[in-house]
N, C-alpha and C. Protein backbone atom coordinates (compact mmCIF):
# COMPACT_ATOMS: atom_id res chain seq x y z
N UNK A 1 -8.05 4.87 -27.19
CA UNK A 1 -7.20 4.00 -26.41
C UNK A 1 -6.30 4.87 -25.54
N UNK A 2 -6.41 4.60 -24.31
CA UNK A 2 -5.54 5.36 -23.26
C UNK A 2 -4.85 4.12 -22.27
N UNK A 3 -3.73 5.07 -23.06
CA UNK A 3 -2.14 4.40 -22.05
C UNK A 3 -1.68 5.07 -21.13
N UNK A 4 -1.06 4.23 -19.82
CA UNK A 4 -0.44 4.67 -18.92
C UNK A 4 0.85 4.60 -19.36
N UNK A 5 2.17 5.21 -18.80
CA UNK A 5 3.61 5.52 -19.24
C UNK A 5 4.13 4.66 -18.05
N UNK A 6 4.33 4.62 -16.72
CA UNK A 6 5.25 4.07 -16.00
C UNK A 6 4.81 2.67 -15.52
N UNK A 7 5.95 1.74 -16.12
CA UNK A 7 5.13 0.38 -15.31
C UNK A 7 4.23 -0.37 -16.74
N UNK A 8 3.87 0.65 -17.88
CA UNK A 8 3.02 0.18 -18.61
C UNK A 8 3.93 -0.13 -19.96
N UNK A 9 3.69 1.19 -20.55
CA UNK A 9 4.33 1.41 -22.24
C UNK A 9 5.91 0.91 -21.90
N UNK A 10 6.59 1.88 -20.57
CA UNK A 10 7.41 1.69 -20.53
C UNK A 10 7.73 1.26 -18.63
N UNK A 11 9.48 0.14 -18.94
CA UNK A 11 8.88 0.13 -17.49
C UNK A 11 10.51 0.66 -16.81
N UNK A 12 9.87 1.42 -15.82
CA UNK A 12 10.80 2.98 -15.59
C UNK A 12 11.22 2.81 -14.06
N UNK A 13 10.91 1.59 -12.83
CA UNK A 13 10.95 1.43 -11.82
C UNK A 13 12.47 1.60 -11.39
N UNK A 14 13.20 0.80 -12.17
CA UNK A 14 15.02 0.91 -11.62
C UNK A 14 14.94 2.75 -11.98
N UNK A 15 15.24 3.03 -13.48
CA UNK A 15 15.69 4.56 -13.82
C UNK A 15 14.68 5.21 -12.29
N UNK A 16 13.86 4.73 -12.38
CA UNK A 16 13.03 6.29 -11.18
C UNK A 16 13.66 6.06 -9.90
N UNK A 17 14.08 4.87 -9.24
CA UNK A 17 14.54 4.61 -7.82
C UNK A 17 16.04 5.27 -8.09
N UNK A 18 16.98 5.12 -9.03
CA UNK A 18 18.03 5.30 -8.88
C UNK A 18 18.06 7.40 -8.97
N UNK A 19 17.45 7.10 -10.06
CA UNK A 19 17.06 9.03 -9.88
C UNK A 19 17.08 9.91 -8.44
N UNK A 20 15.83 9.07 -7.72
CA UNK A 20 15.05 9.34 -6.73
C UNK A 20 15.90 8.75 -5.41
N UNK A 21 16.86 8.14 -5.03
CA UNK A 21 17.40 7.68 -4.79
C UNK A 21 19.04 8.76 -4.41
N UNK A 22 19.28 9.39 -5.48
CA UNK A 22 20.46 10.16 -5.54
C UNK A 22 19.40 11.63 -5.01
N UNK A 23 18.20 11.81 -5.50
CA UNK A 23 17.77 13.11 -4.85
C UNK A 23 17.33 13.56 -3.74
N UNK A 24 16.95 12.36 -2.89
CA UNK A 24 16.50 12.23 -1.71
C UNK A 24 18.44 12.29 -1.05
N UNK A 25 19.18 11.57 -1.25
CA UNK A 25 20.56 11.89 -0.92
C UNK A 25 21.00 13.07 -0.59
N UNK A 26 20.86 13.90 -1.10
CA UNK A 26 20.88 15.28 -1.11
C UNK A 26 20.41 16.00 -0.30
N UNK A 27 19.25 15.36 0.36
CA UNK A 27 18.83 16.15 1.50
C UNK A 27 19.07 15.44 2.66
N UNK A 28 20.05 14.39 2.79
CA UNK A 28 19.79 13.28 3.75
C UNK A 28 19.31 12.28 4.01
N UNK A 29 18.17 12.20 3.15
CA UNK A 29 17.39 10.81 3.80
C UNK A 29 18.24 9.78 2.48
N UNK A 30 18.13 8.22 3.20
CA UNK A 30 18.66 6.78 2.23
C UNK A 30 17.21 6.43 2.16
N UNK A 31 16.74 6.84 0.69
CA UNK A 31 15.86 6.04 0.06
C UNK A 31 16.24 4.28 0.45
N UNK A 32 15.12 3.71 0.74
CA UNK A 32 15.91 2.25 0.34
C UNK A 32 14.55 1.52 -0.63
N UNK A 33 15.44 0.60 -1.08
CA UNK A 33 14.33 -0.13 -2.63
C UNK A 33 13.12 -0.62 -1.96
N UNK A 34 12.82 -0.79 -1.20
CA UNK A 34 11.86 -1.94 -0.11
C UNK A 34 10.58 -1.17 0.16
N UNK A 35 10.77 0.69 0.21
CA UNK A 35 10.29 1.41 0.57
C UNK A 35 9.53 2.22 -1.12
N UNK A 36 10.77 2.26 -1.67
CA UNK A 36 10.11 2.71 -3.12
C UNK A 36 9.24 1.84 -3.83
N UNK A 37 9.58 0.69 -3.30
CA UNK A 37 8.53 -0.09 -4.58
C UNK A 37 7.63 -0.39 -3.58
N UNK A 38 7.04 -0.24 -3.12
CA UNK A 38 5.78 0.27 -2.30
C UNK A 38 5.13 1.41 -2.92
N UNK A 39 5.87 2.43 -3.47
CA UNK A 39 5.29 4.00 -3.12
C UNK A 39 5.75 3.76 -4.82
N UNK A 40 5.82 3.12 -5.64
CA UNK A 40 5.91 3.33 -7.18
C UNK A 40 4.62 3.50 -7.67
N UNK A 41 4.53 4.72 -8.56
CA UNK A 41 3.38 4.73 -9.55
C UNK A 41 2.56 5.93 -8.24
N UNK A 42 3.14 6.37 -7.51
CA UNK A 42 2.20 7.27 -6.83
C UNK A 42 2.90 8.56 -7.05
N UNK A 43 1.78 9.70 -6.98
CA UNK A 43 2.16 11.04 -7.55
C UNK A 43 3.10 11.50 -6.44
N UNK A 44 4.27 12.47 -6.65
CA UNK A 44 5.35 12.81 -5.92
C UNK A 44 5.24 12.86 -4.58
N UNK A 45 3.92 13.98 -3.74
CA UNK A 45 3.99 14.12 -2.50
C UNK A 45 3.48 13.00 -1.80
N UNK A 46 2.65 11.60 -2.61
CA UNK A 46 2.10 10.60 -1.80
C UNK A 46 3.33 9.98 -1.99
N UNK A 47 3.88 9.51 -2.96
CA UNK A 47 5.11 8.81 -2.62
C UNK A 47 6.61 9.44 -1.52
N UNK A 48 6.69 10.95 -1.16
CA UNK A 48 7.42 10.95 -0.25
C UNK A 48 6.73 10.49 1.01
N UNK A 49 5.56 10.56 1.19
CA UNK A 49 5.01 10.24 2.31
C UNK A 49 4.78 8.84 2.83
N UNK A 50 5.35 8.33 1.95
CA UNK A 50 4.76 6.47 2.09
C UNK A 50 6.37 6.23 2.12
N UNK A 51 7.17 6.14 1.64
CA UNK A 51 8.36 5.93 2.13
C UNK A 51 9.46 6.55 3.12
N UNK A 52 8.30 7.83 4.07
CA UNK A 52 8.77 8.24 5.36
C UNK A 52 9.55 9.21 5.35
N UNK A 53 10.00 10.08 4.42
CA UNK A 53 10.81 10.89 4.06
C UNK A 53 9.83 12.34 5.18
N UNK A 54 10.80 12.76 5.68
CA UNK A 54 10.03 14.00 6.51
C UNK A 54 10.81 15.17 6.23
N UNK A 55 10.42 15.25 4.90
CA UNK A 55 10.43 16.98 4.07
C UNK A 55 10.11 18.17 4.01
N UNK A 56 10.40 19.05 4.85
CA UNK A 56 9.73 20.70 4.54
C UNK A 56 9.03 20.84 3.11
N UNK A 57 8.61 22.06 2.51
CA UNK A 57 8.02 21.82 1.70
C UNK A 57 9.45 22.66 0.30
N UNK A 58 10.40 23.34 1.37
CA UNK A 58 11.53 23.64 0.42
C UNK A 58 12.57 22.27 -0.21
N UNK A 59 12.47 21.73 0.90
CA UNK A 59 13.32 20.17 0.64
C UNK A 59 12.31 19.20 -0.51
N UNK A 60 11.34 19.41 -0.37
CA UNK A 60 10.62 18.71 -1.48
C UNK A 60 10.82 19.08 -2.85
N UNK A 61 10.86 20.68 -2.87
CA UNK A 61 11.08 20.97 -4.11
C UNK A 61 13.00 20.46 -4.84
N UNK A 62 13.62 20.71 -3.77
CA UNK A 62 15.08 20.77 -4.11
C UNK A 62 14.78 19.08 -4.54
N UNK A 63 14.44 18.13 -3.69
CA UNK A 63 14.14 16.55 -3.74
C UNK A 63 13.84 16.55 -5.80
N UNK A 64 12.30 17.52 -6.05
CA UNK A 64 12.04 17.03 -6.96
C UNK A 64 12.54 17.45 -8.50
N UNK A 65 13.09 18.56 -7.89
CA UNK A 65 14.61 19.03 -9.09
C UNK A 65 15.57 18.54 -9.41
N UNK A 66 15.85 17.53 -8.26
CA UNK A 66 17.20 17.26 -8.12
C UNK A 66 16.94 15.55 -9.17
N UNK A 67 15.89 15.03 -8.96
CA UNK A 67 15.31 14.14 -9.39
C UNK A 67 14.78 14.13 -11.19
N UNK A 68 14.41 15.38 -11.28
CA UNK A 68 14.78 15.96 -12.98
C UNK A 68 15.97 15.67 -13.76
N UNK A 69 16.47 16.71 -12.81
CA UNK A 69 18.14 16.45 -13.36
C UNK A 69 18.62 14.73 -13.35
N UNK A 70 18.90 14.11 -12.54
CA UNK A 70 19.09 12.85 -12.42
C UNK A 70 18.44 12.18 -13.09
N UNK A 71 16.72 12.19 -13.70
CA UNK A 71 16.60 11.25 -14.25
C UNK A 71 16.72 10.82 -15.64
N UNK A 72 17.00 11.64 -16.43
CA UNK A 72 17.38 11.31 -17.99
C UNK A 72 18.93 10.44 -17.73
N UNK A 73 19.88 10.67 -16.76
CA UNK A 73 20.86 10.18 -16.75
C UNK A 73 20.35 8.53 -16.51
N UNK A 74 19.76 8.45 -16.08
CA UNK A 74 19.54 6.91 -16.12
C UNK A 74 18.40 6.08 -16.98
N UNK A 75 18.40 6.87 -17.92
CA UNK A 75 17.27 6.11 -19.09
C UNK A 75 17.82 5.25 -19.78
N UNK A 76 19.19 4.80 -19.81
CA UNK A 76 19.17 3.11 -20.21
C UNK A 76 19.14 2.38 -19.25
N UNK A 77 18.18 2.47 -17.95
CA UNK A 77 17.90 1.49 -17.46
C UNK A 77 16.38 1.12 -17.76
N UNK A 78 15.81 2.36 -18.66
CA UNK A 78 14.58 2.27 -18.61
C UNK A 78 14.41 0.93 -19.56
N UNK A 79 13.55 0.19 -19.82
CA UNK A 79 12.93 -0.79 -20.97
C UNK A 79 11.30 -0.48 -21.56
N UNK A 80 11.82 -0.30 -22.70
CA UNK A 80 10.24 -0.47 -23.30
C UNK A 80 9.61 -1.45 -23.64
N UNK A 81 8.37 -1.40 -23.24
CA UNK A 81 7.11 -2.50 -23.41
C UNK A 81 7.05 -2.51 -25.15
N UNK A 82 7.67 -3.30 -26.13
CA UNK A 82 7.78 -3.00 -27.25
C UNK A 82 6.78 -3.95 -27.54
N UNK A 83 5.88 -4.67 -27.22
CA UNK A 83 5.11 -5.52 -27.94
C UNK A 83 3.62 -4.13 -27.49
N UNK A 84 3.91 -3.62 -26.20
CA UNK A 84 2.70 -2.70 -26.42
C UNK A 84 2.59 -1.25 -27.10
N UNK A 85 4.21 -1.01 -27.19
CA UNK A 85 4.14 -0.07 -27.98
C UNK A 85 4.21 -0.07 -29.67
N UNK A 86 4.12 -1.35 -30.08
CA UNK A 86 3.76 -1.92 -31.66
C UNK A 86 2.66 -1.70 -31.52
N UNK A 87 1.45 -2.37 -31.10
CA UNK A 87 0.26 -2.08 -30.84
C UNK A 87 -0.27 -0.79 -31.05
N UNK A 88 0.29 0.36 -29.89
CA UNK A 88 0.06 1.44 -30.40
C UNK A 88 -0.02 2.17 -31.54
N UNK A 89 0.96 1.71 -32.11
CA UNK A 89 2.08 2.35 -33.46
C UNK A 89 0.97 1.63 -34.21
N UNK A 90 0.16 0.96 -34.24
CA UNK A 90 -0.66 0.32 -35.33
C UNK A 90 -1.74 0.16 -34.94
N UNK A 91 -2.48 1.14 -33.76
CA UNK A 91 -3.89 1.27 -33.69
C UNK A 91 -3.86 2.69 -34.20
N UNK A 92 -2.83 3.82 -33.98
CA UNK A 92 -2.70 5.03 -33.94
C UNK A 92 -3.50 5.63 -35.30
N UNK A 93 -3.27 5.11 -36.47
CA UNK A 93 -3.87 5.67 -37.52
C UNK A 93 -5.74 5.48 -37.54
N UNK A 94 -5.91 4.75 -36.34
CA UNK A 94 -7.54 4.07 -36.81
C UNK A 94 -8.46 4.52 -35.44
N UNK A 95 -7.52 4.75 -34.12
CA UNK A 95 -8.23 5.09 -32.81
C UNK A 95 -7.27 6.69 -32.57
N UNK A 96 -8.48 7.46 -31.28
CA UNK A 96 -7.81 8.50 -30.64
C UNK A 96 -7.13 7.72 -29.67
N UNK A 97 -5.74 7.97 -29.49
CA UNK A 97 -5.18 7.93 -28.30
C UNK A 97 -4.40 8.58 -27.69
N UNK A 98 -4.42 8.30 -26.00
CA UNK A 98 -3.95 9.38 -25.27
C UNK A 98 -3.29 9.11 -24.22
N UNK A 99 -2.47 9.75 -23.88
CA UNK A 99 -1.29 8.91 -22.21
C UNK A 99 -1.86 9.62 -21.33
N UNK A 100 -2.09 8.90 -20.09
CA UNK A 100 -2.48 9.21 -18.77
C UNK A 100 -1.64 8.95 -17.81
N UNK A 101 -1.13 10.00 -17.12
CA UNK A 101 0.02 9.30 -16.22
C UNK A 101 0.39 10.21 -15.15
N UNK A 102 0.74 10.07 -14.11
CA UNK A 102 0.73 11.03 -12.97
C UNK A 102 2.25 11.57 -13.02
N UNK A 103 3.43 11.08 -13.88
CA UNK A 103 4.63 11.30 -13.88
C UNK A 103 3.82 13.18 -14.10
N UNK A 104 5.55 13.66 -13.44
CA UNK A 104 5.48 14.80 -14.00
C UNK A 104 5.93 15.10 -15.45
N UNK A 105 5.05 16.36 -15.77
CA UNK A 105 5.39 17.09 -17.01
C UNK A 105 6.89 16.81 -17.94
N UNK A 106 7.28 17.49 -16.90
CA UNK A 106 9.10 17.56 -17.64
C UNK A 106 9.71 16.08 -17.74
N UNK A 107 9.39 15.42 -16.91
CA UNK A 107 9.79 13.92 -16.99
C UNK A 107 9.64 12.97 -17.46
N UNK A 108 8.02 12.92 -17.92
CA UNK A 108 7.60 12.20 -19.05
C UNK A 108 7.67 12.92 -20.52
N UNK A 109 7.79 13.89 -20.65
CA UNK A 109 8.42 14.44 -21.85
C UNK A 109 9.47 14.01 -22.30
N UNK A 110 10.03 13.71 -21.33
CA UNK A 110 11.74 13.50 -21.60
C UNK A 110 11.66 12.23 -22.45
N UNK A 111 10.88 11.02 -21.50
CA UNK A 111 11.13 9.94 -21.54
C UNK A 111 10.07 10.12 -22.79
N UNK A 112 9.30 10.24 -23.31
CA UNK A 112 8.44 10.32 -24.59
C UNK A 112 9.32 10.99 -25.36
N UNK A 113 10.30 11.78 -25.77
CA UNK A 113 11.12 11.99 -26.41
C UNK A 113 12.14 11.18 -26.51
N UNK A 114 12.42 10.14 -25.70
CA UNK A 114 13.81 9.48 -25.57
C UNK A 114 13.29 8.31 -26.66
N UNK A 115 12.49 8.01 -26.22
CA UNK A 115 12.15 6.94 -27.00
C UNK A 115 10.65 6.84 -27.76
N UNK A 116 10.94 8.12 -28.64
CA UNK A 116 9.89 8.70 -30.24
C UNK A 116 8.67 8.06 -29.39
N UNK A 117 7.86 8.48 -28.90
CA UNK A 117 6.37 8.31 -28.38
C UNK A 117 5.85 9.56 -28.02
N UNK A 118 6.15 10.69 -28.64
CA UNK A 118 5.36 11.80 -28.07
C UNK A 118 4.26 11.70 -29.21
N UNK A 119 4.64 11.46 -30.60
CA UNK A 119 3.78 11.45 -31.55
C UNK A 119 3.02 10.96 -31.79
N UNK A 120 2.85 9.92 -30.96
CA UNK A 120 2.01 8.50 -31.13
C UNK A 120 0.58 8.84 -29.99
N UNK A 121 0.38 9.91 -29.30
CA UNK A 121 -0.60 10.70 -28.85
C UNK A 121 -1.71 11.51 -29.32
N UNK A 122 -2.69 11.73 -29.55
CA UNK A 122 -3.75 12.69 -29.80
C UNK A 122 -4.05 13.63 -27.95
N UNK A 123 -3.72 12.99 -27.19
CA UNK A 123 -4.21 14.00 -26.00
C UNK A 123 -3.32 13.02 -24.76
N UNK A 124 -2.64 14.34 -23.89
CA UNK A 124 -2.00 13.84 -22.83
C UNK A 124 -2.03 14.52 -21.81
N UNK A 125 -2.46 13.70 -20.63
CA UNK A 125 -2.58 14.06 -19.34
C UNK A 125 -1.59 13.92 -18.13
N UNK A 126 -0.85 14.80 -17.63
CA UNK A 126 -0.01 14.76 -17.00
C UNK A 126 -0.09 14.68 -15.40
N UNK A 127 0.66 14.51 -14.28
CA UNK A 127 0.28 14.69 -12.74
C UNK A 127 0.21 16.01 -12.63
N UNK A 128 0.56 16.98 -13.38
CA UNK A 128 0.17 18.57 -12.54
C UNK A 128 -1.42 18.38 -13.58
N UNK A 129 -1.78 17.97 -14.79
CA UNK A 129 -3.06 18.37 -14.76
C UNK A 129 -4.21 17.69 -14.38
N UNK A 130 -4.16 17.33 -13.20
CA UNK A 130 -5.47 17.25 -12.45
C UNK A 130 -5.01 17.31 -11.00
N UNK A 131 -6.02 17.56 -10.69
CA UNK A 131 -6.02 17.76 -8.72
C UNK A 131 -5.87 16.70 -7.91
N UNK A 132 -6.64 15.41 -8.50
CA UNK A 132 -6.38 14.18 -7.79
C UNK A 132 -5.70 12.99 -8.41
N UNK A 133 -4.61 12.58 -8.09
CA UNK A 133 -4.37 11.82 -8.93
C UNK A 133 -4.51 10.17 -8.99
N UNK A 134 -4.11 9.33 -9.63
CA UNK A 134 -5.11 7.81 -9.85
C UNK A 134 -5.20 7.40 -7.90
N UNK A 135 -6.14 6.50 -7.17
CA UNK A 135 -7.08 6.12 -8.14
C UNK A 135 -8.01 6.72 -8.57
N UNK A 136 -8.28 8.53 -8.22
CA UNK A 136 -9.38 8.78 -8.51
C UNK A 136 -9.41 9.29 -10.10
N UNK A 137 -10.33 8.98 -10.53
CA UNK A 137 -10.62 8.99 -12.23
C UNK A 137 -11.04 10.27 -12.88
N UNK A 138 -10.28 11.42 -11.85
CA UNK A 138 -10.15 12.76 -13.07
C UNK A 138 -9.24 12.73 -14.16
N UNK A 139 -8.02 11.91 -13.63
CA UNK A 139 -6.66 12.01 -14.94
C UNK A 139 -7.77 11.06 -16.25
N UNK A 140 -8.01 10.14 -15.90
CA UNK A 140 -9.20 9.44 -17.54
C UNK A 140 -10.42 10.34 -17.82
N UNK A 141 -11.24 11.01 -17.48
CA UNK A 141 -12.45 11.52 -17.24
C UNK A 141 -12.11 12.89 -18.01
N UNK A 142 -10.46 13.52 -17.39
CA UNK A 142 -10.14 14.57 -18.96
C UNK A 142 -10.14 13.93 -20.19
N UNK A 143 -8.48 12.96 -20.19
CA UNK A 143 -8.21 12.09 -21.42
C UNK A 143 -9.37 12.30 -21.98
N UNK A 144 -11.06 11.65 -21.57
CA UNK A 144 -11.57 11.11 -23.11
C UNK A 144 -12.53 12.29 -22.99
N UNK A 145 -12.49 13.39 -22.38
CA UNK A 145 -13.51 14.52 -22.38
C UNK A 145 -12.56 15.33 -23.56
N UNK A 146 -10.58 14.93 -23.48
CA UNK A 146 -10.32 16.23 -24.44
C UNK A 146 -9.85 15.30 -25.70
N UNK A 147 -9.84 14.37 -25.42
CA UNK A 147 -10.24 12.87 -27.08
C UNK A 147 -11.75 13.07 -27.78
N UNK A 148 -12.58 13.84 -26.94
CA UNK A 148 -13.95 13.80 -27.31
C UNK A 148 -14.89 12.12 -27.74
N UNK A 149 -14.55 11.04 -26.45
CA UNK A 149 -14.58 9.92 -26.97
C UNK A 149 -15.41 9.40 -25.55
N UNK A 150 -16.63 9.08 -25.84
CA UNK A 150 -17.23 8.61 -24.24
C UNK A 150 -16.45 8.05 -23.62
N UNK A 151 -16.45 7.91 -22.44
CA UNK A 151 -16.00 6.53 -21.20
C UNK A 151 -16.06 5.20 -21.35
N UNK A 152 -17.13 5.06 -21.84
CA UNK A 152 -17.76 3.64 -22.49
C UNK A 152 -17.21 2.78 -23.56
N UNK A 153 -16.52 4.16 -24.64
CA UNK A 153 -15.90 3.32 -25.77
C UNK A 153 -14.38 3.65 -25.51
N UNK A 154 -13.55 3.75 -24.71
CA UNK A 154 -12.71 3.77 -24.62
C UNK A 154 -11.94 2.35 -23.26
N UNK A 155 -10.81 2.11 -23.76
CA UNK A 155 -10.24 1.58 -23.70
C UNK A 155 -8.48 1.63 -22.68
N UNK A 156 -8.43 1.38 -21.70
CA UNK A 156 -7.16 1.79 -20.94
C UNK A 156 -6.05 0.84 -20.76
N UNK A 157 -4.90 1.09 -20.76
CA UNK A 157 -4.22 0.17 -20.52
C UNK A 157 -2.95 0.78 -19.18
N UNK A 158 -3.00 -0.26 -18.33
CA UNK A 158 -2.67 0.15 -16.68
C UNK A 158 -1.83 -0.94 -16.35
N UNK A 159 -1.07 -1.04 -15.89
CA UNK A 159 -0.39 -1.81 -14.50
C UNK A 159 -0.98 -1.47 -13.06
N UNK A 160 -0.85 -0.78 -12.55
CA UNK A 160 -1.06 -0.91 -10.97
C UNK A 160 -2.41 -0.49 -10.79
N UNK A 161 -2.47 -1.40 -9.75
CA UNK A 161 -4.17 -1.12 -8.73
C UNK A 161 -4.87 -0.02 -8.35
N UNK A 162 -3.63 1.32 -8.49
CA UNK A 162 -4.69 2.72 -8.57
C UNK A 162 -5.10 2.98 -10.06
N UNK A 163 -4.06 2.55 -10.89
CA UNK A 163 -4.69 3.28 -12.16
C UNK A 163 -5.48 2.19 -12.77
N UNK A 164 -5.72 0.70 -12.57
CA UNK A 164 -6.86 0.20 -13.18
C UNK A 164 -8.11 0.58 -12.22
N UNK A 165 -7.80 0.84 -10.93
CA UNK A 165 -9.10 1.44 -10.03
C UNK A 165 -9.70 3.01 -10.58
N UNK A 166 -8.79 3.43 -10.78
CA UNK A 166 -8.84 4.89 -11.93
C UNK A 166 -10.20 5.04 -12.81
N UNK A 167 -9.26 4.13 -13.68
CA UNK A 167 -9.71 3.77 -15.27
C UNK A 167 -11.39 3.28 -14.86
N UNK A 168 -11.47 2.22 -14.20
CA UNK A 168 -12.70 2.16 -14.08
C UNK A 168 -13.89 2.40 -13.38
N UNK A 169 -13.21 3.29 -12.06
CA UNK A 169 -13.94 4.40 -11.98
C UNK A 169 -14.68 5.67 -13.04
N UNK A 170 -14.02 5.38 -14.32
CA UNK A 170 -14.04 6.36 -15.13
C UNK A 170 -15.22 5.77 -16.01
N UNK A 171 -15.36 4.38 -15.55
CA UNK A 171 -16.49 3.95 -16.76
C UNK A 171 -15.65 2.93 -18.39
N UNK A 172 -14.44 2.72 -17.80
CA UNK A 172 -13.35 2.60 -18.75
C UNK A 172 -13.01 0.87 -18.94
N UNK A 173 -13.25 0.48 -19.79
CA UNK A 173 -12.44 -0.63 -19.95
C UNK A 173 -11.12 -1.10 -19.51
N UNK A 174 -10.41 -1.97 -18.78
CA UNK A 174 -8.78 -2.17 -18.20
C UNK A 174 -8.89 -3.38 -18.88
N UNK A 175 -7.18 -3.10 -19.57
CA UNK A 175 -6.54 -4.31 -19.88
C UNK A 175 -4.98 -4.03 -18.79
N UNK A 176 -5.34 -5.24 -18.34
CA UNK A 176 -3.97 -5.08 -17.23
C UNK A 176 -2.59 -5.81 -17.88
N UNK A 177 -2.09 -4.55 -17.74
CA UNK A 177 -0.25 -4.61 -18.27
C UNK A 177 0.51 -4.78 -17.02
N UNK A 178 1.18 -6.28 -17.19
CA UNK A 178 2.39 -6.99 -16.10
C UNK A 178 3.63 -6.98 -17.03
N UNK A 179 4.63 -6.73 -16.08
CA UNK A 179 5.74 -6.79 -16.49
C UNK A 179 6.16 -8.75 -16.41
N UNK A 180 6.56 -8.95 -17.73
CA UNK A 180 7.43 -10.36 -18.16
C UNK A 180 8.30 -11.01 -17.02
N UNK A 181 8.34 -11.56 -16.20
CA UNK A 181 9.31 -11.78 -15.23
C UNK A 181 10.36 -12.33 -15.79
């Protein structure tokens, strides 16, 4: 069983705009909400590019440091998907499972530490490890190559239209995760 982290397990849209929001500040540009939630759930350099930000490639980095730092400060805005993360917590002893998610490294660590889900993993795929990220279906195509679990019998769980396009590019089952209005 492979879970996505943003939007899915947990849903991280306010904490990431307000983060992202104060780091883009920093270099000048006003993020505005209209523009981010457009460009949510996309790996860092497609999302500066979809919300128009015209970054050197030094301003990107300062952007995505600055956005580190900032974002643990706003993890009680985050909410967890607690009916899907029961689920987890009680397939975990009987299936491999694994998070797929284009967040970066240090960031989803955080947030998998903030709220006890690092353990609840057998294999995790991050946005620096693969080259392309959702929709194309290398981030799943590791997952169940380093789960050692075909395509076929595995199972994904996604919110947005690149990562269920992902997932089943991958040969993967989608169960689509909406946020409760």
């Amino acid at each position: 069983m492979l879970f996505d982290m943003d939007g899915t397990l947990l849903f991280t849209e306010e904490a990431n705009f307000v983060a992202y929001r104060r780091a883009f500040a920093e270099e000048g540009f006003n993020l505005e909400r209209a523009a981010y939630q457009r460009a949510f759930g996309l790996r860092f350099d497609a999302m500066v590019r979809e919300v128009g930000a015209k970054l050197d490639t030094q301003a990107a980095v300062r952007v995505r440091d600055a956005k580190a730092r900032f974002y643990p400060e706003s993890f009680d805005q985050v909410r967890p998907n607690l009916p899907l993360i029961g689920l987890l917590r009680s397939v975990r002893a009987h299936h491999v499972t694994g998070l797929v998610t284009t967040a970066a490294t240090t960031n989803a660590r955080a947030l998998m530490a903030h709220f006890d889900l690092a353990h609840l993993f057998d294999v995790t795929v991050f946005g620096e490890d693969v080259e392309h990220p959702k929709p194309h279906p290398e981030g799943y195509l590791r997952a169940a190559r380093l789960a050692d679990v075909p395509t076929a019998q595995c199972l994904a769980f996604e919110d947005s239209a690149s990562g269920v396009a992902a997932a089943e590019a991958a040969g993967i089952t989608v169960v689509r995760v909406q946020e409760a209005p």
